[in-house]
C-alpha atoms as a PDB file:
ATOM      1  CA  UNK A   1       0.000   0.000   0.000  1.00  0.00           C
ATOM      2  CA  UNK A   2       1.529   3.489  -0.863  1.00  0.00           C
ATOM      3  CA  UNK A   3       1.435   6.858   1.472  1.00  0.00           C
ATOM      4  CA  UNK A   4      -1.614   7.946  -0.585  1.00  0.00           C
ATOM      5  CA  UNK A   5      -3.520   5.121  -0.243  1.00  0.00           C
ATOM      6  CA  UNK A   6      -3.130   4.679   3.336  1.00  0.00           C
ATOM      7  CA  UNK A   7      -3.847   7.767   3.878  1.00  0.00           C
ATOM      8  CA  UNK A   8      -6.972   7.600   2.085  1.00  0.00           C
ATOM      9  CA  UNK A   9      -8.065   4.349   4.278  1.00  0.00           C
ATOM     10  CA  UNK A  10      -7.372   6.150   7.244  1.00  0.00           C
ATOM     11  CA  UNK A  11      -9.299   9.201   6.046  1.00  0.00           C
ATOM     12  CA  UNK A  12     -12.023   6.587   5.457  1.00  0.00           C
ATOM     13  CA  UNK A  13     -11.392   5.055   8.606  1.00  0.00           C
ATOM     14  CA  UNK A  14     -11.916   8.516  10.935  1.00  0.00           C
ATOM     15  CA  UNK A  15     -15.125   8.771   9.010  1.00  0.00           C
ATOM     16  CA  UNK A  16     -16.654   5.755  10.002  1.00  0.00           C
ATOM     17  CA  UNK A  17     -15.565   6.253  13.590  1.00  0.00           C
ATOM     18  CA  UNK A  18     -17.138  10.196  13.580  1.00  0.00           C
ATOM     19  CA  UNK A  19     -20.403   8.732  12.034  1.00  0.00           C
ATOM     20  CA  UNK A  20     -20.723   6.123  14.274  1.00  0.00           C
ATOM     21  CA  UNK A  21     -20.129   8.751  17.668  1.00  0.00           C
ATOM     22  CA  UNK A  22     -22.706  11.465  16.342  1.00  0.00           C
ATOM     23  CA  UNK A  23     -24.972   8.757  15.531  1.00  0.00           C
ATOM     24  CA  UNK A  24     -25.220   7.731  18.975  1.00  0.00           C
ATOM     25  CA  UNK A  25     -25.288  11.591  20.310  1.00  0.00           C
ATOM     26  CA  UNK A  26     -28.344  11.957  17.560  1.00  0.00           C
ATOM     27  CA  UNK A  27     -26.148  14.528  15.486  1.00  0.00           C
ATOM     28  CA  UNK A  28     -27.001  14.201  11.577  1.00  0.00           C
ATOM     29  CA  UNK A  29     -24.525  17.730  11.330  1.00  0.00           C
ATOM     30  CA  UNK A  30     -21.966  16.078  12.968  1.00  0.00           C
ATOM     31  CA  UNK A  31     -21.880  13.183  11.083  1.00  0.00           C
ATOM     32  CA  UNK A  32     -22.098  15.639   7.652  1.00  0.00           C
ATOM     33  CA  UNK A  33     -19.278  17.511   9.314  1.00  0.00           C
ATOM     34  CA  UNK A  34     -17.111  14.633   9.567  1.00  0.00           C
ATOM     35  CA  UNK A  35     -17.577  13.255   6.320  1.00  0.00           C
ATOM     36  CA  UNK A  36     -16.669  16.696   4.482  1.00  0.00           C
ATOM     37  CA  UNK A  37     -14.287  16.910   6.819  1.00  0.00           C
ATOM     38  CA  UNK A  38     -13.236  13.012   5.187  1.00  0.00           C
ATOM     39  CA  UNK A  39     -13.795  14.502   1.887  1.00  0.00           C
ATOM     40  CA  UNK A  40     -11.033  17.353   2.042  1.00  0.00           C
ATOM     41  CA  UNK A  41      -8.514  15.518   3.571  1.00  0.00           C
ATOM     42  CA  UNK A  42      -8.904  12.391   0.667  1.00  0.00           C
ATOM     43  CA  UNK A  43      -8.865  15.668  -1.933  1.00  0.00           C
ATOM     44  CA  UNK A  44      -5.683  17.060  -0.623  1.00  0.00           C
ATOM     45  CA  UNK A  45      -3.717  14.208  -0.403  1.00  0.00           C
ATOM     46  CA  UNK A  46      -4.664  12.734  -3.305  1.00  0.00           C
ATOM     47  CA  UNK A  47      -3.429  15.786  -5.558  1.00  0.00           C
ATOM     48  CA  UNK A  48      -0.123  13.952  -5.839  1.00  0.00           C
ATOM     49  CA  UNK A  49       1.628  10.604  -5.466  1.00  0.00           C
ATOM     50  CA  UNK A  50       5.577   9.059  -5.612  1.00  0.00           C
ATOM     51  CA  UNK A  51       5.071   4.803  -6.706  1.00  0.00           C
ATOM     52  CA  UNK A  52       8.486   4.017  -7.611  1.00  0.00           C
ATOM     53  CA  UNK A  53      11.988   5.437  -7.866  1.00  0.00           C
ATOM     54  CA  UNK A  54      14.293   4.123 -10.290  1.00  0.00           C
ATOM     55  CA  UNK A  55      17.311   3.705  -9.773  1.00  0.00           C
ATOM     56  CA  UNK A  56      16.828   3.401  -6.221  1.00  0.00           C
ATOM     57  CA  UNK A  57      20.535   3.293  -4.804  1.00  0.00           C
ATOM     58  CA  UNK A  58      23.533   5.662  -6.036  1.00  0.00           C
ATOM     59  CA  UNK A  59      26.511   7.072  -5.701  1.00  0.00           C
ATOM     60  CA  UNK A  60      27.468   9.449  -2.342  1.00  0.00           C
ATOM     61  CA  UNK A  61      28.603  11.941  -4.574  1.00  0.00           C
ATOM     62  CA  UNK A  62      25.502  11.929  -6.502  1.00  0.00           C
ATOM     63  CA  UNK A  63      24.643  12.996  -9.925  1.00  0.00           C
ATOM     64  CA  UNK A  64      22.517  10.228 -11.044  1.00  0.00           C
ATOM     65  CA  UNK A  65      19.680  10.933 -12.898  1.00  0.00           C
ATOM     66  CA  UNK A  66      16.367   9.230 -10.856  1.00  0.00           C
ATOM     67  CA  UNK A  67      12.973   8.821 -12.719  1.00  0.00           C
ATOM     68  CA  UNK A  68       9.845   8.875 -10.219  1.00  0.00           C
ATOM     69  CA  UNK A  69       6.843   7.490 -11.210  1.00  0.00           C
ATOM     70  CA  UNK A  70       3.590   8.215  -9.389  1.00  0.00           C
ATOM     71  CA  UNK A  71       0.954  11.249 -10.312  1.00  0.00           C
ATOM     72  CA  UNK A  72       0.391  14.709  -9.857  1.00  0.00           C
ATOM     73  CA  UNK A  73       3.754  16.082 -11.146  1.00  0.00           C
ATOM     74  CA  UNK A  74       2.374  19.278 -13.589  1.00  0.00           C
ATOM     75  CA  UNK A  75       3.859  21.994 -11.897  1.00  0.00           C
ATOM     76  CA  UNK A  76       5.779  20.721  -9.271  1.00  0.00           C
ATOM     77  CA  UNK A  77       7.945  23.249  -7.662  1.00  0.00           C
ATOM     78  CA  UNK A  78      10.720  21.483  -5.772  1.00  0.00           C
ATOM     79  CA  UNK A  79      12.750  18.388  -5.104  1.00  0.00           C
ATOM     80  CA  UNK A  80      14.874  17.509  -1.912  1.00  0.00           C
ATOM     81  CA  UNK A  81      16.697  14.100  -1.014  1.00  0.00           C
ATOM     82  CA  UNK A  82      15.762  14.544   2.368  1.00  0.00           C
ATOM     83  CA  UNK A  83      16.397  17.872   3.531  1.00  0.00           C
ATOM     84  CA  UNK A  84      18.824  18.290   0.524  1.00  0.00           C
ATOM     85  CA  UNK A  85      17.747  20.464  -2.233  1.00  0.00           C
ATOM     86  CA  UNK A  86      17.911  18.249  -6.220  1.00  0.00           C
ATOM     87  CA  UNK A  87      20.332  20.258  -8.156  1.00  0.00           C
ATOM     88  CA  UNK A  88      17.901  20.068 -11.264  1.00  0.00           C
ATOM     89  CA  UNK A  89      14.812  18.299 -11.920  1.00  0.00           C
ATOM     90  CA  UNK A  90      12.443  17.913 -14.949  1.00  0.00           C
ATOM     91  CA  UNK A  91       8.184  17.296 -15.247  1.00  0.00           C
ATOM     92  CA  UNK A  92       8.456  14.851 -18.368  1.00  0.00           C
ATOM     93  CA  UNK A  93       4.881  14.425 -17.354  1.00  0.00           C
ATOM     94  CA  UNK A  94       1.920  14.473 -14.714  1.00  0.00           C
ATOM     95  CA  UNK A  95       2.917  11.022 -14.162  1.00  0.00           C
ATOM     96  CA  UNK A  96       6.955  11.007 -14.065  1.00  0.00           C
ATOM     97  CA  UNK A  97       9.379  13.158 -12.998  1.00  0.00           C
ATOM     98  CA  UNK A  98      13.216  13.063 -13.736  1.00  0.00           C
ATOM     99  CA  UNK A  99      15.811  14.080 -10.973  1.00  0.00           C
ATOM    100  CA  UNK A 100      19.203  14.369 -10.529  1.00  0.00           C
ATOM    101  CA  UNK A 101      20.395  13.078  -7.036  1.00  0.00           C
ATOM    102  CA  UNK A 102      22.423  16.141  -5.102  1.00  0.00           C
ATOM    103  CA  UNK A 103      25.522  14.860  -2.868  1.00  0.00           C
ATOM    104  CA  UNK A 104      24.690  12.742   0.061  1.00  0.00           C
ATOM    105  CA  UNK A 105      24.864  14.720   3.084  1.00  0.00           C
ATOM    106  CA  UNK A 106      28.151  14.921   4.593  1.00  0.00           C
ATOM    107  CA  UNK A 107      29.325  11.904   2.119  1.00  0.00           C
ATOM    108  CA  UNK A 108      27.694   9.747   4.095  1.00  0.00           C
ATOM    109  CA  UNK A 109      25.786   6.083   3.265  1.00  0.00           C
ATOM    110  CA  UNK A 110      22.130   6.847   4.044  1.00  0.00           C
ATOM    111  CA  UNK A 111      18.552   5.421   3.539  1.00  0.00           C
ATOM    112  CA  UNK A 112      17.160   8.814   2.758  1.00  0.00           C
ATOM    113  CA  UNK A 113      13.086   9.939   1.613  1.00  0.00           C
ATOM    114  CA  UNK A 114      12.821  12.457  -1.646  1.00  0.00           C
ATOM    115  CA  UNK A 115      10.045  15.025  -1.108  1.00  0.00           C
ATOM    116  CA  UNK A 116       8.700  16.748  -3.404  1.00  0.00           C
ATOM    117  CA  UNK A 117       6.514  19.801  -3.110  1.00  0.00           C
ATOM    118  CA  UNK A 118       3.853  20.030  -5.719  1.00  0.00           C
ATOM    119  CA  UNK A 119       2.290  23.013  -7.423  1.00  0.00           C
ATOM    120  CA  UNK A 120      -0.273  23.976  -4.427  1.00  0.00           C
ATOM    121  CA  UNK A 121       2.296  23.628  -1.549  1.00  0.00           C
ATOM    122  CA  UNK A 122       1.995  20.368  -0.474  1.00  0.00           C
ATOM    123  CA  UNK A 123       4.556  17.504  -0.355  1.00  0.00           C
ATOM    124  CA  UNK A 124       4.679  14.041  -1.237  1.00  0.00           C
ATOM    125  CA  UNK A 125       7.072  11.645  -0.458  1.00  0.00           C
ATOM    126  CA  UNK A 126       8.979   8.170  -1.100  1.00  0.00           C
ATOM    127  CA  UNK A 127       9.337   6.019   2.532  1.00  0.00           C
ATOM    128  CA  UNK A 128      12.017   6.345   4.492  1.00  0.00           C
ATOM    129  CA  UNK A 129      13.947   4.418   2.798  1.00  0.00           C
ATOM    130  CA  UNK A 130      12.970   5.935  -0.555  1.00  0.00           C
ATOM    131  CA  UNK A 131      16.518   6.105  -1.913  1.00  0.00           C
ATOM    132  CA  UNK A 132      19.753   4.629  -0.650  1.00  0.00           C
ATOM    133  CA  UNK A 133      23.684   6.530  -0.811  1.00  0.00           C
ATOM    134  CA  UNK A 134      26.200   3.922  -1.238  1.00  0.00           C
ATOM    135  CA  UNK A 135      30.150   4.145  -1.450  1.00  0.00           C
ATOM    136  CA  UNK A 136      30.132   3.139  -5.076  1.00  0.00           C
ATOM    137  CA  UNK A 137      33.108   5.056  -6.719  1.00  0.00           C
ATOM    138  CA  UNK A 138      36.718   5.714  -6.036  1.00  0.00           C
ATOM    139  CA  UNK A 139      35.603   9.508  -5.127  1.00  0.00           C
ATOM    140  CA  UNK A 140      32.821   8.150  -2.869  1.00  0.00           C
ATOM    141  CA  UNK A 141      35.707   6.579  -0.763  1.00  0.00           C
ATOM    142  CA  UNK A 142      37.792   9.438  -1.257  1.00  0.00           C
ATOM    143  CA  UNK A 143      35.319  11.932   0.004  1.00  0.00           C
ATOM    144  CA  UNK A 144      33.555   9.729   3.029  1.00  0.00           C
ATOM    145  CA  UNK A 145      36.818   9.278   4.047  1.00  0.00           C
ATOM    146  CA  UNK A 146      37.912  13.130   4.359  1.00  0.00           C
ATOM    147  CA  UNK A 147      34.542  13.405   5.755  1.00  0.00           C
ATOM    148  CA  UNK A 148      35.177  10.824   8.295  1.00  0.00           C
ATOM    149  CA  UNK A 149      38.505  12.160   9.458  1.00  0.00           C
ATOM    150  CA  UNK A 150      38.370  16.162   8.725  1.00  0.00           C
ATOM    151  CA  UNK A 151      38.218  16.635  12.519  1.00  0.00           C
ATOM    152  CA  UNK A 152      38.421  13.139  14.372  1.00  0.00           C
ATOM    153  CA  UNK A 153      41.838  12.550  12.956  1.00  0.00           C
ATOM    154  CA  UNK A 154      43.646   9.534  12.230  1.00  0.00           C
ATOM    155  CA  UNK A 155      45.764   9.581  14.128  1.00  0.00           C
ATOM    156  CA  UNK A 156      46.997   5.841  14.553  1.00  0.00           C
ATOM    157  CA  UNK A 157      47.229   5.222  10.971  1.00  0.00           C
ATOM    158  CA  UNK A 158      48.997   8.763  10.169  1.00  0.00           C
ATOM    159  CA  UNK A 159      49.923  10.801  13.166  1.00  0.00           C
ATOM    160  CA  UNK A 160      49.098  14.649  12.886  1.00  0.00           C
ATOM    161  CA  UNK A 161      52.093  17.205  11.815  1.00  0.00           C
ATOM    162  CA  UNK A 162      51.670  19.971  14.230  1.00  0.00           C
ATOM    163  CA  UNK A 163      50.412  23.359  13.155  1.00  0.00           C
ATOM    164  CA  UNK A 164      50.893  22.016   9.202  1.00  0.00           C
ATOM    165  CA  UNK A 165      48.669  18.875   8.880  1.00  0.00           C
ATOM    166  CA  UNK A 166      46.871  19.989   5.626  1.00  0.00           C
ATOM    167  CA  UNK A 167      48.817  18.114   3.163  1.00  0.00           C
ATOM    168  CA  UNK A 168      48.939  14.818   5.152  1.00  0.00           C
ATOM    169  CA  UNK A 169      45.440  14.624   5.705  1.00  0.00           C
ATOM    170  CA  UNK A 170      44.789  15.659   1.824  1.00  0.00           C
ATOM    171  CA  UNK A 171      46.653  12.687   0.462  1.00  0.00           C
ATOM    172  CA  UNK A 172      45.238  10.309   3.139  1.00  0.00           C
ATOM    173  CA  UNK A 173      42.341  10.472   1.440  1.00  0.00           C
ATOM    174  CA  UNK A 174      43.829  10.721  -1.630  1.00  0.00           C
ATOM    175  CA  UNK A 175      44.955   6.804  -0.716  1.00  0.00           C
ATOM    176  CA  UNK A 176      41.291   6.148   0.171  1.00  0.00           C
ATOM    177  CA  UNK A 177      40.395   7.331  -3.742  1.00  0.00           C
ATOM    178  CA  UNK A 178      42.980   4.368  -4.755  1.00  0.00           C
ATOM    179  CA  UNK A 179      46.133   6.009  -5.094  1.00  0.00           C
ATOM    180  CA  UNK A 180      49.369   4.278  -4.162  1.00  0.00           C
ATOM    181  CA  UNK A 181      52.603   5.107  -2.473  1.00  0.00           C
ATOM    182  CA  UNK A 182      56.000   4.986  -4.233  1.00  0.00           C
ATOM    183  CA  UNK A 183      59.187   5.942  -3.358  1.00  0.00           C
ATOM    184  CA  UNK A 184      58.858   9.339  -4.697  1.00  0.00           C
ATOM    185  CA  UNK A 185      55.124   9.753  -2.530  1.00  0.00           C
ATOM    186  CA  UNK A 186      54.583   7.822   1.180  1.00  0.00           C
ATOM    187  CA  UNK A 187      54.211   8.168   5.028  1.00  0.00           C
ATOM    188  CA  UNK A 188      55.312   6.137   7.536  1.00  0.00           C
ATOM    189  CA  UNK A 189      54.954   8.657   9.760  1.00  0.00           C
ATOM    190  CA  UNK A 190      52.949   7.380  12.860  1.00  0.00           C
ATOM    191  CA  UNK A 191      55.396   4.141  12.866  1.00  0.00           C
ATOM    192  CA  UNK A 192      58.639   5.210  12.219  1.00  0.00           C
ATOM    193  CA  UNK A 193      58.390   8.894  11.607  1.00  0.00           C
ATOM    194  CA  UNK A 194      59.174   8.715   8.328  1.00  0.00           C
ATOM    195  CA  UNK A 195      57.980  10.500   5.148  1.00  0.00           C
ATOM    196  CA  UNK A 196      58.757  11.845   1.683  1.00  0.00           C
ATOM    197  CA  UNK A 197      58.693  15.684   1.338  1.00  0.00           C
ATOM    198  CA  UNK A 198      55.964  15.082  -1.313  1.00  0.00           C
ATOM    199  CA  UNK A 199      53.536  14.180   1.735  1.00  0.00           C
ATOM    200  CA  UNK A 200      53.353  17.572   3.602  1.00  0.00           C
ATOM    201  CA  UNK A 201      55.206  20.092   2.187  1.00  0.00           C
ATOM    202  CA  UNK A 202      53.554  22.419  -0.775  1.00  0.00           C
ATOM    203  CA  UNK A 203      55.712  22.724  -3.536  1.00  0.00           C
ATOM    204  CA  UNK A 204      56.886  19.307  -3.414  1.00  0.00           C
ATOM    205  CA  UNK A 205      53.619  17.732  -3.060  1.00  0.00           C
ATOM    206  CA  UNK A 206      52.384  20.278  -5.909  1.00  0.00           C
ATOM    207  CA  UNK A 207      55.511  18.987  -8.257  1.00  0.00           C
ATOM    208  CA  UNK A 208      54.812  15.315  -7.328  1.00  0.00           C
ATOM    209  CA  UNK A 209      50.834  16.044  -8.531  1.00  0.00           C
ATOM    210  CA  UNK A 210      52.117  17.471 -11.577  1.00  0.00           C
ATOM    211  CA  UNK A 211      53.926  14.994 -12.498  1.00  0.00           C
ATOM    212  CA  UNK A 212      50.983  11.995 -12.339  1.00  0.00           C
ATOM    213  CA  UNK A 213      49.675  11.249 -15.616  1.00  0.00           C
ATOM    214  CA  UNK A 214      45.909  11.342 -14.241  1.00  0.00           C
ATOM    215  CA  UNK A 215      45.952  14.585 -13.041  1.00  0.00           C
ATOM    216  CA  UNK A 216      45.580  18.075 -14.905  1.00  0.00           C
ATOM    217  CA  UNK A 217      46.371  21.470 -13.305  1.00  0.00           C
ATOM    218  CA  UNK A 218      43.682  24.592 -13.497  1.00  0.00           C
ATOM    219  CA  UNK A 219      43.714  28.123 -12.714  1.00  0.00           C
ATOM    220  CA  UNK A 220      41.857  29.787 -10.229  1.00  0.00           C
ATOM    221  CA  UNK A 221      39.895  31.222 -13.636  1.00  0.00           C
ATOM    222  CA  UNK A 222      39.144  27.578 -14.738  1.00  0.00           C
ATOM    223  CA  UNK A 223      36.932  26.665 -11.430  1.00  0.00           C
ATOM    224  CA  UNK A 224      34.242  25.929 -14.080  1.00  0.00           C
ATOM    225  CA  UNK A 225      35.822  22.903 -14.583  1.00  0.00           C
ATOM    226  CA  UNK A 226      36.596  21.644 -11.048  1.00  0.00           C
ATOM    227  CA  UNK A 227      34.669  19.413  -9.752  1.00  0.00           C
ATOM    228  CA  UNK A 228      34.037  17.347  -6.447  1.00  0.00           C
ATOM    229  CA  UNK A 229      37.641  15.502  -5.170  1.00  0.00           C
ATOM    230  CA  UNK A 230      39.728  17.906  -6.745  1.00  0.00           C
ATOM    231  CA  UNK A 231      42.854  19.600  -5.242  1.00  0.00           C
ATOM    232  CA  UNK A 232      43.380  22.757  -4.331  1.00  0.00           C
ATOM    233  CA  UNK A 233      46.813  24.444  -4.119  1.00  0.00           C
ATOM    234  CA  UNK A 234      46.823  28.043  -1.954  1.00  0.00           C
ATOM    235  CA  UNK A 235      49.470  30.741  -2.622  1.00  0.00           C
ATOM    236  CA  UNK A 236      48.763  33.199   0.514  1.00  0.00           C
ATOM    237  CA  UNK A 237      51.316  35.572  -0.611  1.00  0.00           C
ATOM    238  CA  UNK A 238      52.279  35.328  -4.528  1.00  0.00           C
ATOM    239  CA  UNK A 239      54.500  38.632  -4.413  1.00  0.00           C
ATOM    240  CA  UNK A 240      56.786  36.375  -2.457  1.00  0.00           C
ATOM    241  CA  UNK A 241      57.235  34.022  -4.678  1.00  0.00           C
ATOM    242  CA  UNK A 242      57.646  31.000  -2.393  1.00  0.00           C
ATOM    243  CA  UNK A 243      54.854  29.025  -4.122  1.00  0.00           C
ATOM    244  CA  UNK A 244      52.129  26.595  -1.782  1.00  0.00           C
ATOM    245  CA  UNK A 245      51.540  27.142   1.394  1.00  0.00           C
ATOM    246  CA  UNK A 246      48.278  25.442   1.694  1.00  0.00           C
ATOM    247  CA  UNK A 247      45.899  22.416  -0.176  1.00  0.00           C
ATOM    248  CA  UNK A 248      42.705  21.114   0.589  1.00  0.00           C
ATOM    249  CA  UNK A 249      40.019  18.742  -1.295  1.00  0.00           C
ATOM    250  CA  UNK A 250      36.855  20.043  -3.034  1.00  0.00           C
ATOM    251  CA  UNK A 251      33.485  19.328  -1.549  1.00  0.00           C
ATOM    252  CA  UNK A 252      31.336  21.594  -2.826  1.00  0.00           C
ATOM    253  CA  UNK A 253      30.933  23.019  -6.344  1.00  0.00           C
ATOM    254  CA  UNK A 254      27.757  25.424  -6.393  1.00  0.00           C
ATOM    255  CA  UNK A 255      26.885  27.398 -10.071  1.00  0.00           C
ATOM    256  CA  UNK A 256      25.444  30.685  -8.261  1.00  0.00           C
ATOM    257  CA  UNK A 257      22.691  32.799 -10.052  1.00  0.00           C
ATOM    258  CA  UNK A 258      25.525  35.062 -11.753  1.00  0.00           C
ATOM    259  CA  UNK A 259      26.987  32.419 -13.057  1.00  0.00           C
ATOM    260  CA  UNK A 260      30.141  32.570 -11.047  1.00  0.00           C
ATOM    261  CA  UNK A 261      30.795  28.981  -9.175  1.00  0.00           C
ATOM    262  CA  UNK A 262      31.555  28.376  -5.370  1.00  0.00           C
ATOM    263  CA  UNK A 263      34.140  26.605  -4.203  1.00  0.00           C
ATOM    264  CA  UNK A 264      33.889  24.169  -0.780  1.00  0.00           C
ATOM    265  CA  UNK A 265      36.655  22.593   0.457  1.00  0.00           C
ATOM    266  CA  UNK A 266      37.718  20.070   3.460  1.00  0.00           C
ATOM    267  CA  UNK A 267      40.946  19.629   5.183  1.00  0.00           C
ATOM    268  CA  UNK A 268      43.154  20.390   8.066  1.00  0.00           C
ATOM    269  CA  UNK A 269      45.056  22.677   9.879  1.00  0.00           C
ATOM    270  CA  UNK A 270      42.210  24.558   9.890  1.00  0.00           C
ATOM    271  CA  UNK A 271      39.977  22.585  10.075  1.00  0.00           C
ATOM    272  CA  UNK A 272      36.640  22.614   7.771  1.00  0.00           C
ATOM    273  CA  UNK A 273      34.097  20.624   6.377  1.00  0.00           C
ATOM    274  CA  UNK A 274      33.031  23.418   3.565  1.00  0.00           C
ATOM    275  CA  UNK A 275      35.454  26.333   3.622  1.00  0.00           C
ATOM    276  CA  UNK A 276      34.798  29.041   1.043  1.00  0.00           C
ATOM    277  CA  UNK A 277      37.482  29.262  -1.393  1.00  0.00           C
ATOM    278  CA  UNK A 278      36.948  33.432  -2.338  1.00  0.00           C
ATOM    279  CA  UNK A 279      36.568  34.348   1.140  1.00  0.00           C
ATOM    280  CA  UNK A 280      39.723  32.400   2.137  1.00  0.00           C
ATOM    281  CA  UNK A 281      42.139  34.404  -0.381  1.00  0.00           C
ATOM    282  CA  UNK A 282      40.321  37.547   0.011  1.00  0.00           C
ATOM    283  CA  UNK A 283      38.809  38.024   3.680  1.00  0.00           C
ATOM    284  CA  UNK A 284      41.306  35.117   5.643  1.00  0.00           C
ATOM    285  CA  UNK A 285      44.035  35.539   3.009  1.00  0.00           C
ATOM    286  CA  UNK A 286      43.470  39.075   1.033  1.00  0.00           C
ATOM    287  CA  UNK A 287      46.014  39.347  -1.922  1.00  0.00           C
ATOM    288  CA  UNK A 288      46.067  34.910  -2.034  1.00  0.00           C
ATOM    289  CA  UNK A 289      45.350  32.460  -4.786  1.00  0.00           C
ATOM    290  CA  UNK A 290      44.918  29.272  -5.447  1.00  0.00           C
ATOM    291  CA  UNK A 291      45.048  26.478  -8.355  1.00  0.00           C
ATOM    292  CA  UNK A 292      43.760  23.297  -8.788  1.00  0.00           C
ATOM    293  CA  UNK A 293      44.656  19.542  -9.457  1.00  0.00           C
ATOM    294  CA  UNK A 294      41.445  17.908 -11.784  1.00  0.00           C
ATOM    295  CA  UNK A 295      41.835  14.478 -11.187  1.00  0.00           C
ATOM    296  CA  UNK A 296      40.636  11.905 -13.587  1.00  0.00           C
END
């Protein structure tokens, strides 16, 4: 039985009962009142109905395009997984709706409802467990991992490297995507304290990302192409010409209503979940910049 449905017995149901109690009381308006009452309640929930969502499971990242089936779509006005807003969605018709599936909150696996609000305010929605986030790609690991560890650190696996931790904790994760160590990239650090410059400091981390044949390096003017997973490499003062001095991992990429795109990142040192990229190299960092590693 579907929400609608069952909502419609029980609508059914609470008439029955009000009859019955008026009936006894000798109240024919009571027993009118309580079926109009039964009436309204069957009309407004019945304006609009989810039956099936296909696919049902996806990625943590998101991006998947979902079809729901059901009625009631013309003029729908919104779409959340959860409480999570659908980047874009489409009315192919009063009976289906396409959607594509926003980030799982916090990269996390989830059983989640998608609600959607229908042209005269009111909301429909699958069950609880109307749509399921898995760990499903190499940046689903990646990113539930950061996610996992951007405060609670890892410390028995990695150690932390006081006051500078932002590049250890960036390619931690970047191990979690499926990368490898080598001799020219590792950490041993929380066994034997040892490490390859490549792990923590900027430039040589930067020069050892450069040199992978699955990565490709952007400008700060090419965040149009940047993308969840990414790495970002900050210059606080490029007049100096000492090159990185910060990186962190892309969690967020938002297309805002001027058609600029915000940047959110994760990491350490300071530690964030969703750190604004333009405020930090103009109101934390003024005169910074930054450029990015697009991984494939």
């Amino acid at each position: 039985m579907n929400r609608v449905t069952a909502l419609l017995a029980a609508a059914a149901a609470s008439t029955v009962l009000l009859l019955s109690g008026c009936a006894g009381a000798g109240g024919d308006s009571g027993s009118a009142d309580a079926a109009g009452s039964a009436e309204e309640l069957a009309s407004s929930e019945a304006s609009g109905g989810v039956s099936t969502v296909d696919p049902a499971v996806g990625s943590l990242v998101g991006g998947e395009t979902v079809t729901l089936s059901g009625f009631g779509f013309e003029g729908v006005s919104d779409v959340a997984f959860a409480t999570v807003p659908a980047p874009a969605f489409s009315v192919v018709d009063d009976g289906t709706l396409t959607v594509v599936a926003p980030s799982a909150t916090d990269f996390m696996p989830a059983e989640v409802p998608i609600v959607v609000t229908l042209a005269d305010g009111s909301q429909v929605s699958t069950d609880a467990a109307g749509y399921s986030y898995e760990i499903q790609t190499p940046v689903d690991a990646q990113m539930n991992y950061a996610f996992t560890y951007w405060q609670d650190y890892n410390l028995d696996e990695w150690g932390v490297f006081s006051d500078n931790d932002c590049g250890n904790f960036v390619n931690q994760a970047m191990l979690a995507r499926g990368w490898e160590q080598s001799d020219d990239w590792y950490s041993d650090y929380a066994a034997t304290g040892d490490y390859s410059f490549s792990w923590i400091r900027g430039n040589e981390m930067d020069a050892y990302y450069a040199s992978r044949p699955d990565t490709t390096r952007l400008s700060i003017d090419e965040r149009d192409r940047v993308k969840i997973g990414d790495v970002v490499m900050f210059d606080w003062d490029p007049q100096n010409d000492n090159g990185v001095d910060h990186t962190m991992i892309v969690s967020k990429v938002t297309p805002n209503a001027d058609g600029t795109i915000a940047i959110g990142m994760v990491g350490h040192t300071l530690d964030a979940q969703y750190r604004d990229l333009d405020n930090a190299i103009t109101v934390e960092k003024p005169g910074g910049t930054a450029h990015f590693w697009s991984i494939d």
